[in-house]
Protein backbone atom coordinates (compact mmCIF):
# COMPACT_ATOMS: atom_id res chain seq x y z
CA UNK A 1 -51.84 -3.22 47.84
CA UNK A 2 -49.12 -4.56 45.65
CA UNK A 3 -45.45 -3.19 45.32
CA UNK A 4 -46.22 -1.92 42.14
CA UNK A 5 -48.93 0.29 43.16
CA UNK A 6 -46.90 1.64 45.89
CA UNK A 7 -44.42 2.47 44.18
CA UNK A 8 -46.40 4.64 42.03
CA UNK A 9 -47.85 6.57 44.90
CA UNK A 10 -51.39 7.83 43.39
CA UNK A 11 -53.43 4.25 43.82
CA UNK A 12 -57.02 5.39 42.49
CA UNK A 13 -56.01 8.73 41.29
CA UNK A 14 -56.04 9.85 37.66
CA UNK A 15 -54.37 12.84 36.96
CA UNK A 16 -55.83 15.98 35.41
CA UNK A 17 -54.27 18.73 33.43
CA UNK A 18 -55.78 22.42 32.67
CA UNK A 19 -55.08 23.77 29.27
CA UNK A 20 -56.54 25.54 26.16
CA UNK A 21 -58.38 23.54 23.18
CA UNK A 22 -55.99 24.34 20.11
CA UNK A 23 -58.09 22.15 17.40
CA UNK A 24 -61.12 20.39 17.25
CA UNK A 25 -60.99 19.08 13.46
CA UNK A 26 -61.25 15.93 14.69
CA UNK A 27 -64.50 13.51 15.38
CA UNK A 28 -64.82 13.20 19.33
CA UNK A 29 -61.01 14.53 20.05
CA UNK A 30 -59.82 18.02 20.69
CA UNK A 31 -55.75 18.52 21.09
CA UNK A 32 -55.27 20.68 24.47
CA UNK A 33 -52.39 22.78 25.04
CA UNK A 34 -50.84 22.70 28.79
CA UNK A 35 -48.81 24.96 29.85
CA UNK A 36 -46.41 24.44 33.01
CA UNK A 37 -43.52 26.95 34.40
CA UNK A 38 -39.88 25.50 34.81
CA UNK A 39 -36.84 26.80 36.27
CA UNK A 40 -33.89 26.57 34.62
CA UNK A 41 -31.44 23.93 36.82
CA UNK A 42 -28.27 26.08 36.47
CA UNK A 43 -29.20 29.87 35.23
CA UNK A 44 -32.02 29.46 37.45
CA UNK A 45 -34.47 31.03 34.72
CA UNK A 46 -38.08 30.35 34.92
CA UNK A 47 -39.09 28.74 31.24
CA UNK A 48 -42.67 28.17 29.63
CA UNK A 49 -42.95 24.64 28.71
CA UNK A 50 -46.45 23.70 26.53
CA UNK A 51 -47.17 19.88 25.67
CA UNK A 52 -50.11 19.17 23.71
CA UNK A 53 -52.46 16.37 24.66
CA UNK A 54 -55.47 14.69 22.74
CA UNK A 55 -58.53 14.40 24.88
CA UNK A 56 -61.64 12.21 23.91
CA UNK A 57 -64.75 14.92 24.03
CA UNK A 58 -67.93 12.45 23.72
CA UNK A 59 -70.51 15.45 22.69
CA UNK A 60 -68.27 17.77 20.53
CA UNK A 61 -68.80 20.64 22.94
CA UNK A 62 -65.29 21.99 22.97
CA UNK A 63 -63.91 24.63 20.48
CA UNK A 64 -61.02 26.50 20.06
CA UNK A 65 -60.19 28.97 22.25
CA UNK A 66 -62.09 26.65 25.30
CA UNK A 67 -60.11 26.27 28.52
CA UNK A 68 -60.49 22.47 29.75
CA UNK A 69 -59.65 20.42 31.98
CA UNK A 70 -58.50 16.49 31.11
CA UNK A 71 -58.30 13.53 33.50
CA UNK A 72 -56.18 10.88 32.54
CA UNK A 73 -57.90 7.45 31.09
CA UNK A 74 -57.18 4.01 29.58
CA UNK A 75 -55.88 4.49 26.49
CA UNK A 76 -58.84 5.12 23.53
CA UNK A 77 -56.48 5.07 20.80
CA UNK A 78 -53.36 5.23 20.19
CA UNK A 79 -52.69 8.89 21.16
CA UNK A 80 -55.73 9.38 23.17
CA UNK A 81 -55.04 9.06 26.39
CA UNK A 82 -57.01 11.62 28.00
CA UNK A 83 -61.08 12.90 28.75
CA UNK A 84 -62.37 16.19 28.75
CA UNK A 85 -63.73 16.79 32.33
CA UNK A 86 -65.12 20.26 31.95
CA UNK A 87 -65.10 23.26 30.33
CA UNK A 88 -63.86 25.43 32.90
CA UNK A 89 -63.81 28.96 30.40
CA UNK A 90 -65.36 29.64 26.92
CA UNK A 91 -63.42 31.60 24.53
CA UNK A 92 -64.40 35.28 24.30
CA UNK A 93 -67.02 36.46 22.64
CA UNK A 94 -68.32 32.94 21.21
CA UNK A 95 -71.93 31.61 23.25
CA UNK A 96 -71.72 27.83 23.76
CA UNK A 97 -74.32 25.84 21.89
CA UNK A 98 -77.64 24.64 23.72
């Protein structure tokens, strides 16, 4: 092991993020929305942060509404960085295909 991977402290792990598809215009890529809680540093107020996150979806399964969640990857373009895993949730009221 090499200093550089020790310093990172996840050797071998990718990480993965839970979120909700907002837009699957795109070919092969859906942008997910993750949401994470935050406390404030001084008023001590807990915040909703989102960050949105293009994931490479091989089959085109995803749609909008879909909860997901993305592992990290080597980059695929040059702001796709991430790979559906699952579909964890459908949206409401819509059947997947097949």
């Amino acid at each position: 092991m090499t200093n550089d991977q020790m310093a990172v402290g996840h050797v071998g792990r990718r990480k993965t993020r839970e979120g909700v598809v907002v837009s699957d215009r795109m070919d092969k890529t859906v942008v997910v929305s993750v949401e994470t809680m935050k406390r404030h540093a001084l008023y001590g107020k807990t915040m909703r942060r989102s960050k949105k996150f293009k994931a490479h979806d091989e089959e085109n399964r995803c749609r909008v509404g879909d909860v997901v969640r993305i592992r990290e990857s080597r980059p695929i373009s040059k702001d796709k960085c991430w790979v559906v895993e699952e579909i964890l949730r459908h949206r409401e009221g819509i059947r997947p295909e097949g």
